[in-house]
Protein backbone atom coordinates (compact mmCIF):
# COMPACT_ATOMS: atom_id res chain seq x y z
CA UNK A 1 60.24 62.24 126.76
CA UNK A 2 58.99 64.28 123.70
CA UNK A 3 55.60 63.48 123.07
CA UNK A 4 53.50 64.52 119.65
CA UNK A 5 49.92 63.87 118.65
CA UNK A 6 50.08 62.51 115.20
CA UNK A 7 46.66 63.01 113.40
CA UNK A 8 45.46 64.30 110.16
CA UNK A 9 46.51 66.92 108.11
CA UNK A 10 42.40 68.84 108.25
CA UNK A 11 39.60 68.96 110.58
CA UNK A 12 37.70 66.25 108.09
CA UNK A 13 40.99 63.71 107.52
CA UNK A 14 41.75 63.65 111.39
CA UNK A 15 41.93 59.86 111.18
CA UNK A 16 43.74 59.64 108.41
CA UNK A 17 47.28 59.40 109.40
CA UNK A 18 49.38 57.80 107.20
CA UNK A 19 51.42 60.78 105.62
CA UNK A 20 51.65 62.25 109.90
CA UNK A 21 53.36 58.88 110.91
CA UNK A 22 55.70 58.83 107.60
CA UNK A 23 56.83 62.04 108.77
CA UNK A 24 57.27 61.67 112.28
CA UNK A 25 59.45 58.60 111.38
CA UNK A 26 60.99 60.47 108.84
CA UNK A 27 62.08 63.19 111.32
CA UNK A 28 62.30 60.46 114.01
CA UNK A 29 63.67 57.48 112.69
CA UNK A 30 64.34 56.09 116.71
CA UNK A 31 60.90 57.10 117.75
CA UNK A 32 57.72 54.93 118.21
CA UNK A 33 54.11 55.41 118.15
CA UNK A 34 51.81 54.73 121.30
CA UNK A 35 48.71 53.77 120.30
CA UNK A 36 45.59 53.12 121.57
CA UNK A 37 43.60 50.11 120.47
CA UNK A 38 40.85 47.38 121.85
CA UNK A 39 41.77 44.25 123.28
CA UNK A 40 40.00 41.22 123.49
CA UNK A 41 40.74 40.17 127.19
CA UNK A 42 39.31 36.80 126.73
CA UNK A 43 41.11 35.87 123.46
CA UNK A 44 44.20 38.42 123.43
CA UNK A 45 43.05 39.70 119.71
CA UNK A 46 43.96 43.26 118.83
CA UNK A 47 41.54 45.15 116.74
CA UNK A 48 42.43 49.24 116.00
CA UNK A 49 39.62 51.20 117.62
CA UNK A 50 36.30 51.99 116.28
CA UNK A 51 32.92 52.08 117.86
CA UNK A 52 34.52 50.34 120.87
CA UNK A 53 36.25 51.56 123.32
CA UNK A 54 39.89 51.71 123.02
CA UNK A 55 41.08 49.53 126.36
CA UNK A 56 44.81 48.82 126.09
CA UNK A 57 47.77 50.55 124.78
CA UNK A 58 50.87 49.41 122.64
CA UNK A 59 53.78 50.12 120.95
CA UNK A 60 54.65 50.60 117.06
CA UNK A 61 58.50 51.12 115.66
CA UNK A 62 59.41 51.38 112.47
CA UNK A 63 62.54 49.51 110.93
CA UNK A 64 64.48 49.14 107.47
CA UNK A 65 61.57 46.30 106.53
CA UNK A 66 58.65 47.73 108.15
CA UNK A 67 56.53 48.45 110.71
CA UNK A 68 56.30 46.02 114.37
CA UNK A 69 53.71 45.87 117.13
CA UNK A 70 54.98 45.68 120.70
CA UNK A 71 52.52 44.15 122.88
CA UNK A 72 52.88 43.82 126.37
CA UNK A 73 49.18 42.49 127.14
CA UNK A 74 48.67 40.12 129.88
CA UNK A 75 47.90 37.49 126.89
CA UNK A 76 51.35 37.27 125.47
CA UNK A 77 53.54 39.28 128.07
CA UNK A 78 56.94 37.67 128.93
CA UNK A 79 56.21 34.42 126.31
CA UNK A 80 58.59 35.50 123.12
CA UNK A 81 55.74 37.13 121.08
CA UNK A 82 55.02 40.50 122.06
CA UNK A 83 56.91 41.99 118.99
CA UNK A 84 55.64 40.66 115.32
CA UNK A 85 56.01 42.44 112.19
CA UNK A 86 52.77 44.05 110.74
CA UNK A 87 50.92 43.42 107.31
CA UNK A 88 49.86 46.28 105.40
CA UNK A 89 46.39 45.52 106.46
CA UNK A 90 47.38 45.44 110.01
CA UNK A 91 49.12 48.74 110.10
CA UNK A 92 46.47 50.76 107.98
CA UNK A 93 43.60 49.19 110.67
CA UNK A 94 45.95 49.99 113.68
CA UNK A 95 47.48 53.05 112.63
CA UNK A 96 46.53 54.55 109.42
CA UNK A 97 43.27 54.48 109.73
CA UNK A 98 41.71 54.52 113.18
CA UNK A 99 39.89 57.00 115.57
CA UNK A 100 42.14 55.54 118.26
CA UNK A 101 44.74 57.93 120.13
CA UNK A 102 48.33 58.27 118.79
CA UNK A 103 51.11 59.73 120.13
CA UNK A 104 54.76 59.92 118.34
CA UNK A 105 56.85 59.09 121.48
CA UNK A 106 60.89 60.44 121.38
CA UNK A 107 63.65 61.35 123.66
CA UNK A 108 64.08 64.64 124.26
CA UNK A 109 68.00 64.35 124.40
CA UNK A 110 70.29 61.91 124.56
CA UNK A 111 70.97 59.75 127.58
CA UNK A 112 74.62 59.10 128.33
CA UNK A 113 74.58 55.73 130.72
């Protein structure tokens, strides 16, 4: 596993990441994005982080019609709705714009099964 912070281009646009994760997908059209974000343990809501803590983790790929959440949280785990497709509003507050931890996740090489 190959794995790449993806953050902003300067010191003062850290959190801005939009042009970092249309390059990484660019270069790495398999790859997805780990990314940290708060969960609501009581109600299973997904907010990106902010002030809060950041206490779960989850999963964003990219495909021909956008960008999907995997979510394995114990709220939704194993019940047909851990992957959903993402607004535009969901992906610039999860991903674009959030002091949350990202990582661009690949394979380093192929794997021949």
């Amino acid at each position: 596993l190959k794995i790449k912070p993806i953050i902003g281009s300067s010191v003062s646009s850290i959190y801005q990441r939009k042009t970092a994760v249309e390059l990484f997908f660019k270069n790495n059209p398999q790859g997805v994005l780990q990314v940290s974000v708060c969960l609501n343990m009581e109600t299973g809501d997904i907010s990106g982080a902010s002030k809060e803590t950041p206490n779960h983790f989850i999963i964003i790929f990219k495909r021909d019609d956008g960008f999907y959440i995997a979510d394995t949280s114990q709220r939704n785990n194993g019940d047909g709705n851990h992957i959903t497709k993402l607004t535009e509003t969901r992906i610039n507050d999860l991903v674009f714009n959030t002091v949350g931890i990202i990582s661009g996740l690949t394979l380093k090489e192929s794997l021949s099964l």
